[in-house]
N, C-alpha and C. Protein backbone atom coordinates (compact mmCIF):
# COMPACT_ATOMS: atom_id res chain seq x y z
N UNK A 1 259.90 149.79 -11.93
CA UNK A 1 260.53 148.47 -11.89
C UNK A 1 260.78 148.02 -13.34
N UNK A 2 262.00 147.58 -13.32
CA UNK A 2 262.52 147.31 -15.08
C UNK A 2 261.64 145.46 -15.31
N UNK A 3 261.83 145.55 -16.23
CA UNK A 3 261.49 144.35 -16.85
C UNK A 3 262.08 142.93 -15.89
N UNK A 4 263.20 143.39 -16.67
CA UNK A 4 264.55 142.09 -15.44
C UNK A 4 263.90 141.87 -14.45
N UNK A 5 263.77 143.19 -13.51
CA UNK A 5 263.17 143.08 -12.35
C UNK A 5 261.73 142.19 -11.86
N UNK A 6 261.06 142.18 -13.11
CA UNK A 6 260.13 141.70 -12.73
C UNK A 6 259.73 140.17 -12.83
N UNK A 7 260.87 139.38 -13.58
CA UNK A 7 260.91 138.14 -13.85
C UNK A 7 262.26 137.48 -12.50
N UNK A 8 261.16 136.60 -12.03
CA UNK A 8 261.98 135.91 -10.58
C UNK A 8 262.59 134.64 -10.88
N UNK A 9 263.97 134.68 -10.91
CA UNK A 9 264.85 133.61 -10.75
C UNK A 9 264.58 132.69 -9.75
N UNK A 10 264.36 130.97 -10.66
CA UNK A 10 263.61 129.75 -9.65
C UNK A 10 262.54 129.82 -9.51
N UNK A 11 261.67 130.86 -10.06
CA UNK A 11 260.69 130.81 -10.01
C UNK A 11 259.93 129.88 -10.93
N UNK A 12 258.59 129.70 -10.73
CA UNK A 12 257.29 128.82 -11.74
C UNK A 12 256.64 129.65 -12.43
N UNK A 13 256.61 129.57 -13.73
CA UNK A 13 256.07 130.64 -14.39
C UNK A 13 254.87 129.72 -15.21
N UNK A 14 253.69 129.64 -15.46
CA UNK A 14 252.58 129.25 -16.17
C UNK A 14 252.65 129.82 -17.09
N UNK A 15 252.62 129.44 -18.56
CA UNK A 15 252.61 129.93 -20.05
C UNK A 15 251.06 129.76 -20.47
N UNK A 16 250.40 130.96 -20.89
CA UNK A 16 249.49 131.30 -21.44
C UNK A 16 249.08 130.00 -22.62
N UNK A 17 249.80 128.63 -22.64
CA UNK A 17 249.43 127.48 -23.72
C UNK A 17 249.64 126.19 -22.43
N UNK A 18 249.55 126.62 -21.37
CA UNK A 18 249.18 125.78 -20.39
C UNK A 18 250.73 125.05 -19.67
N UNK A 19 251.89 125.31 -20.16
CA UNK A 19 253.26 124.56 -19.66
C UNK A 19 253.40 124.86 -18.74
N UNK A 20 254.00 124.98 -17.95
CA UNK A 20 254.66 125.08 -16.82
C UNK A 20 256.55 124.97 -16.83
N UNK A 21 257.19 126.03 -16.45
CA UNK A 21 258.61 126.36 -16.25
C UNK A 21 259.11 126.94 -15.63
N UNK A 22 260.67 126.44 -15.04
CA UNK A 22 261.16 127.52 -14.07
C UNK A 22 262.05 128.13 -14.66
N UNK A 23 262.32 129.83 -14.78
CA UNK A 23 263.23 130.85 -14.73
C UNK A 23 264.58 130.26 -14.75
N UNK A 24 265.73 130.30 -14.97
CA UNK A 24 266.81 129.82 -14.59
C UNK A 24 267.67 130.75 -14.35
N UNK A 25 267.71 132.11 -15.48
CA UNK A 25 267.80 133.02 -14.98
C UNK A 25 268.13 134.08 -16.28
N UNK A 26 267.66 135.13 -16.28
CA UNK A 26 268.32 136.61 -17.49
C UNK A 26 269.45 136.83 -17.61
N UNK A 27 269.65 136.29 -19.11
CA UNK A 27 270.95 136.75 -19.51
C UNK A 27 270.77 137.80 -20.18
N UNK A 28 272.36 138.44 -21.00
CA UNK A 28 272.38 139.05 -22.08
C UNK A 28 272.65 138.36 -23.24
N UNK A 29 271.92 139.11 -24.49
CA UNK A 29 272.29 138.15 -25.47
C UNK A 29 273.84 138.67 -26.28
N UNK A 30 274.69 137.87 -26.57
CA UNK A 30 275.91 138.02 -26.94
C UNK A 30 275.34 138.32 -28.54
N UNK A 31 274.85 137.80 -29.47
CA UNK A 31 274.25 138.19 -30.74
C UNK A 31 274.02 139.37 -30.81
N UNK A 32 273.40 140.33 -30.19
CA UNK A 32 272.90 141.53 -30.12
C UNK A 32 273.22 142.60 -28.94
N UNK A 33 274.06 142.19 -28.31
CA UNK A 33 274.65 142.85 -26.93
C UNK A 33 274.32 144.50 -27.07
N UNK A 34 275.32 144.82 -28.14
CA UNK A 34 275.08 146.19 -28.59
C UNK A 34 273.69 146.98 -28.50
N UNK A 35 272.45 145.88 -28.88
CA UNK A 35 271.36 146.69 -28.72
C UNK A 35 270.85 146.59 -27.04
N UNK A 36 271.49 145.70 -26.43
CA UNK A 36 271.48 145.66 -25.23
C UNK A 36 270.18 144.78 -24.94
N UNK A 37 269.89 143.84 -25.75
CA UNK A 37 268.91 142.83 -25.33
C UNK A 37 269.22 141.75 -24.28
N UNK A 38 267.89 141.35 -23.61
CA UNK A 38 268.00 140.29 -22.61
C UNK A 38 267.41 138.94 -23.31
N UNK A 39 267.34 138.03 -22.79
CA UNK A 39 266.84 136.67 -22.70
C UNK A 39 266.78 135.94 -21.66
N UNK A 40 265.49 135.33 -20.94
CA UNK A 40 264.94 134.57 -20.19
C UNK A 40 265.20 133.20 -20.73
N UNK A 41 265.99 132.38 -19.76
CA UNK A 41 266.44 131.06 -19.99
C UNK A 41 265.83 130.69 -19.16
N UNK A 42 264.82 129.31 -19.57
CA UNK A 42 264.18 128.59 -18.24
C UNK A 42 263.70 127.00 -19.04
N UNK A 43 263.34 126.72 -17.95
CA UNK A 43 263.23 124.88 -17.71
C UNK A 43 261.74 124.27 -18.43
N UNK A 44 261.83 123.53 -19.11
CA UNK A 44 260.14 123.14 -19.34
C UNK A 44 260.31 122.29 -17.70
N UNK A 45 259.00 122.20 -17.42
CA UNK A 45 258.71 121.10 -16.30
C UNK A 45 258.14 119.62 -16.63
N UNK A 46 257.75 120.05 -18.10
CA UNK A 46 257.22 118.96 -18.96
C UNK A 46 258.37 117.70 -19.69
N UNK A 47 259.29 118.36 -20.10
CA UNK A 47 259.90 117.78 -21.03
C UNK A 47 261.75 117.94 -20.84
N UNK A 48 261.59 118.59 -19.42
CA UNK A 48 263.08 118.93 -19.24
C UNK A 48 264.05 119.82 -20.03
N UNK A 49 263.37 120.53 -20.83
CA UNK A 49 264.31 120.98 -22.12
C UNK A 49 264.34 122.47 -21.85
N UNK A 50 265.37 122.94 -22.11
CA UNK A 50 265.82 124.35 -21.45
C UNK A 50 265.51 125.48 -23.21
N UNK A 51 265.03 126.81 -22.68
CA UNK A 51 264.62 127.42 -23.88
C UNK A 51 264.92 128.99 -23.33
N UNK A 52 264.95 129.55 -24.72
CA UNK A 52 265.30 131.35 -24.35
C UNK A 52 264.31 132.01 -25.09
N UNK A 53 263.52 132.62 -24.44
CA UNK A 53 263.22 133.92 -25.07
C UNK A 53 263.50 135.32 -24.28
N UNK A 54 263.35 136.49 -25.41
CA UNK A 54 263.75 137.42 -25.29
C UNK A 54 262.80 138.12 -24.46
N UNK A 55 263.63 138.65 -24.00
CA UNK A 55 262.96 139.20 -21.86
C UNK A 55 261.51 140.08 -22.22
N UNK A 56 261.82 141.14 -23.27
CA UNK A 56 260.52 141.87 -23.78
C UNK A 56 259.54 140.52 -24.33
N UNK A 57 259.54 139.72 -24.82
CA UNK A 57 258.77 138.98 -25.21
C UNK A 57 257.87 138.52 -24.14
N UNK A 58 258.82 137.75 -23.36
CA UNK A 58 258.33 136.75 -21.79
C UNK A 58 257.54 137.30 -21.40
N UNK A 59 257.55 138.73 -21.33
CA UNK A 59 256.77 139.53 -20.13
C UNK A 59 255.34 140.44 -21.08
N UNK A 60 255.62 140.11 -22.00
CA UNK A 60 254.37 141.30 -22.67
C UNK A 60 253.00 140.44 -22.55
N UNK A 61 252.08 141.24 -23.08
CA UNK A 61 250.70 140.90 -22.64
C UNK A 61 250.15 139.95 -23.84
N UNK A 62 249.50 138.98 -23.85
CA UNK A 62 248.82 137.96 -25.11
C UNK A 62 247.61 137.64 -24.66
N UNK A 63 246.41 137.22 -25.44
CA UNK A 63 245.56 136.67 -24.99
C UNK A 63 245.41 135.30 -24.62
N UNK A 64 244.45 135.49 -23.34
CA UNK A 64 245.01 133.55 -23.28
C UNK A 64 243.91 133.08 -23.53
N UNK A 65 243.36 131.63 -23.49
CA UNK A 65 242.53 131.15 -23.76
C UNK A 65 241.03 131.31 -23.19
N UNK A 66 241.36 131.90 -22.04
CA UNK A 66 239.65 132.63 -21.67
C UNK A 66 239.66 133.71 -22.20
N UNK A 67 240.22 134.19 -22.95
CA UNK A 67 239.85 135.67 -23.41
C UNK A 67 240.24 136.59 -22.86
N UNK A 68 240.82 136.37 -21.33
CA UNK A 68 241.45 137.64 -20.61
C UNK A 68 243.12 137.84 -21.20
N UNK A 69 243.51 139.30 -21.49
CA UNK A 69 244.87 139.85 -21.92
C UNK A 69 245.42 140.06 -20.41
N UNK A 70 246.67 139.10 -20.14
CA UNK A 70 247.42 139.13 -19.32
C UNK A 70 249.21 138.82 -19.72
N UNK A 71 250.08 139.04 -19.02
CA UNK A 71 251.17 138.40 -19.44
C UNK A 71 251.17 137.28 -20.23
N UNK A 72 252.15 136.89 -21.26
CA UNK A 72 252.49 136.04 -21.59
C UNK A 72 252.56 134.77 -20.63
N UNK A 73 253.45 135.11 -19.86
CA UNK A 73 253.80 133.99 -18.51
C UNK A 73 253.31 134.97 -17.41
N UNK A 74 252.72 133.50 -16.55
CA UNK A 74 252.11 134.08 -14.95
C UNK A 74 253.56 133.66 -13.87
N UNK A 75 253.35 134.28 -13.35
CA UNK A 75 254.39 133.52 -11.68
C UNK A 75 252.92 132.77 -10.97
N UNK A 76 253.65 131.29 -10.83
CA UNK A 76 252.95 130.38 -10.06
C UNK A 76 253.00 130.43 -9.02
N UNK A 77 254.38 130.19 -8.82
CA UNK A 77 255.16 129.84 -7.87
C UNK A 77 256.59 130.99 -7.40
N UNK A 78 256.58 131.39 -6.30
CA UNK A 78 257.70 132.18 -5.86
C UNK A 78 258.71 131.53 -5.51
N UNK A 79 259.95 131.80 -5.81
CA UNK A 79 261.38 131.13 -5.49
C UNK A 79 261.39 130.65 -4.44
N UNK A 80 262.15 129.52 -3.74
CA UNK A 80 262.50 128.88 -2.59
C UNK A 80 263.53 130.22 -1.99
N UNK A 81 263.18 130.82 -0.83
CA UNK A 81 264.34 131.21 0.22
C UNK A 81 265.76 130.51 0.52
C-alpha cells in the first residue's frame, strides 16, 4: 500500500502536538512535480486554517509525548460514507 493510499480523505487525523485536522485531500506539488512529490492539504479544527505538508512527512514516524514512536498523524476518525 503506497503512502497516498494510506492517508484518508475527510478524514480526522490527531497530530502527535495534540491538534486535531481533517485531510482535504493529496495533491501534487506543482514546485517540484518533476520529482514527483505529494502534499497533504488539510483543515486545522482549531483555528480553521488550511496547511500542506509533504505526504512523506505526514505519514513518517516521530516521537510523541509518551515516548511511544508512532506516525506523525493518527486517523481518529474515518471518513463519512
Amino acid at each position: 500500500m503506497s503512502e497516498r493510499e494510506v492517508v484518508k480523505e475527510n478524514a480526522v487525523y490527531r497530530h502527535y502536538g495534540g491538534g486535531r485536522y481533517t485531510v482535504l485531500f493529496v495533491a501534487s506539488d506543482s514546485t517540484n512535480m518533476r520529482d514527483g512529490n505529494e502534499v497533504v492539504v488539510y483543515l486545522s479544527l482549531s483555528y480553521g486554517k488550511i496547511y500542506c505538508r509533504d505526504l512523506v512527512e505526514f505519514t513518517e514516524n516521530v516521537e510523541w509525548p509518551d515516548g511511544s514512536t508512532r506516525p506523525r498523524f493518527i486517523l481518529e476518525t474515518e471518513p463519512a460514507e
